[in-house]
C-alpha atoms as a PDB file:
ATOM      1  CA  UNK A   1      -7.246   3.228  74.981  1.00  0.00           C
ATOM      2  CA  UNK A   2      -3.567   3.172  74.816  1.00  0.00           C
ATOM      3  CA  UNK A   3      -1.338   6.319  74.399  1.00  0.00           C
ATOM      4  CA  UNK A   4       0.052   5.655  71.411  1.00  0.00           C
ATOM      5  CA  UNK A   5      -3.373   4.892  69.572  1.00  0.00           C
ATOM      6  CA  UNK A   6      -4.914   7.945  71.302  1.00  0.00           C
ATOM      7  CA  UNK A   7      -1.897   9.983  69.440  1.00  0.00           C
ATOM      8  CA  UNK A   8      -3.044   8.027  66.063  1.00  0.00           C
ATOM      9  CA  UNK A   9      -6.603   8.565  65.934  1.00  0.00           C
ATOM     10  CA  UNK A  10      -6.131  12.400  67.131  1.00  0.00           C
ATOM     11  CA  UNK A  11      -3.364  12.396  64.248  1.00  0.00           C
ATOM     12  CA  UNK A  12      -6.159  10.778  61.784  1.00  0.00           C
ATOM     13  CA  UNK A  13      -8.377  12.955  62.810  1.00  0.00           C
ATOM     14  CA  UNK A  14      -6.250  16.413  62.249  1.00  0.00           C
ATOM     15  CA  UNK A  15      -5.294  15.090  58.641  1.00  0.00           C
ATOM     16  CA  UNK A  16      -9.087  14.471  58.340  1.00  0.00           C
ATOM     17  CA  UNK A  17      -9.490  18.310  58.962  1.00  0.00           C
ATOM     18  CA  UNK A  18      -6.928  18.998  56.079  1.00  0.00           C
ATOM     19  CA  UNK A  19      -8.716  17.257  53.466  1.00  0.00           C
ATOM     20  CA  UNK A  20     -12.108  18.761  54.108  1.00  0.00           C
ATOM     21  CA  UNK A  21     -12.017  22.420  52.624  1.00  0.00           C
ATOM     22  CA  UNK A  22     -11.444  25.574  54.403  1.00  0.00           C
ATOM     23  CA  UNK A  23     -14.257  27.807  56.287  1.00  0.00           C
ATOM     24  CA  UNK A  24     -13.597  30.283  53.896  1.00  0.00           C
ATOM     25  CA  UNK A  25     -12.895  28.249  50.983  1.00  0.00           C
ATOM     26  CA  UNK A  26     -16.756  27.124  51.663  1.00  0.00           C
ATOM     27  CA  UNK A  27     -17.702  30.466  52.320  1.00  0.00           C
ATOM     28  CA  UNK A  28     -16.295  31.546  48.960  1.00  0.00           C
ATOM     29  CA  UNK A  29     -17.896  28.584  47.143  1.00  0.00           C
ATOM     30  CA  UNK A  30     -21.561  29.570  48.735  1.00  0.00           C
ATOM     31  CA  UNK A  31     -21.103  33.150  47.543  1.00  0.00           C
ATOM     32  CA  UNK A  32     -19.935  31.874  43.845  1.00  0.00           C
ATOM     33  CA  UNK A  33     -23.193  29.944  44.036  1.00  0.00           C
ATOM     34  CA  UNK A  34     -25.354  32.804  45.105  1.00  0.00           C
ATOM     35  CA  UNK A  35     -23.644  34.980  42.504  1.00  0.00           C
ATOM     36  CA  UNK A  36     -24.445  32.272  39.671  1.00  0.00           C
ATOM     37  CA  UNK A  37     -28.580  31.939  41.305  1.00  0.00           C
ATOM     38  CA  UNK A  38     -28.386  35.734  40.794  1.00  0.00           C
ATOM     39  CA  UNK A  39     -27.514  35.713  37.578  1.00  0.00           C
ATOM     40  CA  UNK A  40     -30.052  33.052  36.431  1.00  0.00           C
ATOM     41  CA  UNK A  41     -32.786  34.981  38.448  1.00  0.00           C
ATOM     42  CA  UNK A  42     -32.068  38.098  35.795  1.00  0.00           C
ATOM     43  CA  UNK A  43     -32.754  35.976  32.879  1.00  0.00           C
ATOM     44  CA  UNK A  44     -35.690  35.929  30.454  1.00  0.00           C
ATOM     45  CA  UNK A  45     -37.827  33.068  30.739  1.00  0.00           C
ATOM     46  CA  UNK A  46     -36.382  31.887  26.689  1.00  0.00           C
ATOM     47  CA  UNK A  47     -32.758  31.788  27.897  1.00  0.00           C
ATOM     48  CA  UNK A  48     -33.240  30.054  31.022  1.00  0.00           C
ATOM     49  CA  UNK A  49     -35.025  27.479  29.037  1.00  0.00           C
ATOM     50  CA  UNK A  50     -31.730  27.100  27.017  1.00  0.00           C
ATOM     51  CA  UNK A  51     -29.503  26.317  30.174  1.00  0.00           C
ATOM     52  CA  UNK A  52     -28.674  23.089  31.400  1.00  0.00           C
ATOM     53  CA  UNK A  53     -30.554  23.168  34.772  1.00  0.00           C
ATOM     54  CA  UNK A  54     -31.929  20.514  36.868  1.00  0.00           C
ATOM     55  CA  UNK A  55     -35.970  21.053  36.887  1.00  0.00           C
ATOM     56  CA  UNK A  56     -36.256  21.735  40.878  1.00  0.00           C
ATOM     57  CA  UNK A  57     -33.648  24.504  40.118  1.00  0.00           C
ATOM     58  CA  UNK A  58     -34.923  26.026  37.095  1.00  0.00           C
ATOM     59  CA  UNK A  59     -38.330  25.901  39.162  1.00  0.00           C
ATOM     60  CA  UNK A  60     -36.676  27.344  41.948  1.00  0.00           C
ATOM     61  CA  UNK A  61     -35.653  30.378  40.005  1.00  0.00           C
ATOM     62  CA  UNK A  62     -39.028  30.798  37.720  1.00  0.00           C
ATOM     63  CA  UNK A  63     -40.264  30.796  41.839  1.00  0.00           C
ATOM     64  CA  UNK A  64     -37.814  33.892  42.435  1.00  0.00           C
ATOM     65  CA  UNK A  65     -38.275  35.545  39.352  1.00  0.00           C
ATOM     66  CA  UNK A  66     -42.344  35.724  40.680  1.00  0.00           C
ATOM     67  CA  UNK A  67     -41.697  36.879  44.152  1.00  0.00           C
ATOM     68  CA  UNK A  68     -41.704  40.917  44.762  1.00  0.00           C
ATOM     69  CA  UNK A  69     -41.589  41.016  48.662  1.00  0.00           C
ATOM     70  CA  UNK A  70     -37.797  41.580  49.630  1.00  0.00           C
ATOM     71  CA  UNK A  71     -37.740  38.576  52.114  1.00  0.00           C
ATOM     72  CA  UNK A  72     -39.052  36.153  50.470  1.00  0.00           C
ATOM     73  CA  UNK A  73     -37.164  36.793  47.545  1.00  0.00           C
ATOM     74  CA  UNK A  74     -33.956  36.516  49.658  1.00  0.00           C
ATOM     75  CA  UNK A  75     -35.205  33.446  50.857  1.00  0.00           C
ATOM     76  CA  UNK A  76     -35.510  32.214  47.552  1.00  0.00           C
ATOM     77  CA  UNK A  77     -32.290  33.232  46.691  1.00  0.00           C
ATOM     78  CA  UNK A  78     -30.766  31.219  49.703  1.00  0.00           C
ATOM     79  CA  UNK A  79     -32.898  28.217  48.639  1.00  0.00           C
ATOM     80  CA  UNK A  80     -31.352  28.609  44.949  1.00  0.00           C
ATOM     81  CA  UNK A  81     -27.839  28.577  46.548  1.00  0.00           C
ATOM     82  CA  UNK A  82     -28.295  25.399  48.847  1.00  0.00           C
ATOM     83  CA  UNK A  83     -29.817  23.801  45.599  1.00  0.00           C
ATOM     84  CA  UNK A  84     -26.326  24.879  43.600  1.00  0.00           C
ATOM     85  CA  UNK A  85     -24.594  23.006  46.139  1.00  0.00           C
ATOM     86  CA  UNK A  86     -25.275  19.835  44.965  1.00  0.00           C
ATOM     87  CA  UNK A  87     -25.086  20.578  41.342  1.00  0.00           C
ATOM     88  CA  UNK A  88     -21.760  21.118  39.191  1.00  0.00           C
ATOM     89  CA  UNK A  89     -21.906  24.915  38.050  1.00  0.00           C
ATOM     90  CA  UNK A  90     -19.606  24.332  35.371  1.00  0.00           C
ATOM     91  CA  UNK A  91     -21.701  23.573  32.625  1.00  0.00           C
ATOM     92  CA  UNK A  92     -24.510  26.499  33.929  1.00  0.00           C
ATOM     93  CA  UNK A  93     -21.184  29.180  33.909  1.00  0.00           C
ATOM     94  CA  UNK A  94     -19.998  28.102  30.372  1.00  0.00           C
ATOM     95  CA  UNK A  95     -23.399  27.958  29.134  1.00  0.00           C
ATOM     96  CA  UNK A  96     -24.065  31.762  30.284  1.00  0.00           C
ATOM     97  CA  UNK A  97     -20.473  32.311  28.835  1.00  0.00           C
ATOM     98  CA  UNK A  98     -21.201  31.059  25.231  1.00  0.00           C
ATOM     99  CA  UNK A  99     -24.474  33.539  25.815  1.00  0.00           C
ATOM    100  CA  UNK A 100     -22.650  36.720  26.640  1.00  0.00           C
ATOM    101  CA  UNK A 101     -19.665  36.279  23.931  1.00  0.00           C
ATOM    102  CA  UNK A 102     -19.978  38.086  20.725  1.00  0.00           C
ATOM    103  CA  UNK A 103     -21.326  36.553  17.958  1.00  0.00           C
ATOM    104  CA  UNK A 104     -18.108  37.047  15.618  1.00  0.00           C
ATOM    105  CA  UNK A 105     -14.669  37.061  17.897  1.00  0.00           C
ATOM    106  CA  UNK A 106     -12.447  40.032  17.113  1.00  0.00           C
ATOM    107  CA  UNK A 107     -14.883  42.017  16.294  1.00  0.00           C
ATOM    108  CA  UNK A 108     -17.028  44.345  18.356  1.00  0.00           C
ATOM    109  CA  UNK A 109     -20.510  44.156  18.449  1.00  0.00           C
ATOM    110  CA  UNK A 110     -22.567  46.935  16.245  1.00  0.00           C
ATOM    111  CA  UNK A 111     -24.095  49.906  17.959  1.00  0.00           C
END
């Protein structure tokens, strides 16, 4: 290989490294998605029906929401997270959004 397309393919190959994201930006992302599997783990059976899952997920989390032993449950939850890689959590977040706002904006809900 010549010099000068050494110096190009190692220069194709750093801007390579730029496009991909960052460790931590991944890192960040995988937490957000464990977060979100949390979240859907505390639900009731009737509102996770409601939510715009994928059926191995939604199985995946009925699956969690059965286990009681502590590591299998947090293997669960890391299964849930890998699964939420592949998926858009957009709609899933919104979804849970719409569910937690008040019914009537402005004002506060009765006590």
């Amino acid at each position: 290989m010549s010099p000068r397309h050494e110096a190009e393919t190692e220069a194709d190959e750093a801007a390579d490294e730029f496009d991909r994201p960052s460790k931590s930006a991944r890192k960040r992302a995988a937490h957000a998605a464990q977060a979100l599997g949390e979240r859907l783990i505390a639900l009731k059976e009737s509102e996770l029906a409601k939510l715009p899952l994928p059926e191995a997920l939604a199985s995946a989390v009925r699956e969690a929401q059965r286990i009681k032993a502590r590591g299998g449950l947090a293997r669960q939850r890391q299964y849930i997270g890998k699964l939420m890689r592949d998926i858009d959590p957009e709609p899933i977040e919104a979804a849970l959004a719409a569910r937690d706002r008040p019914l009537r904006p402005g004002r506060p809900p009765r006590l």
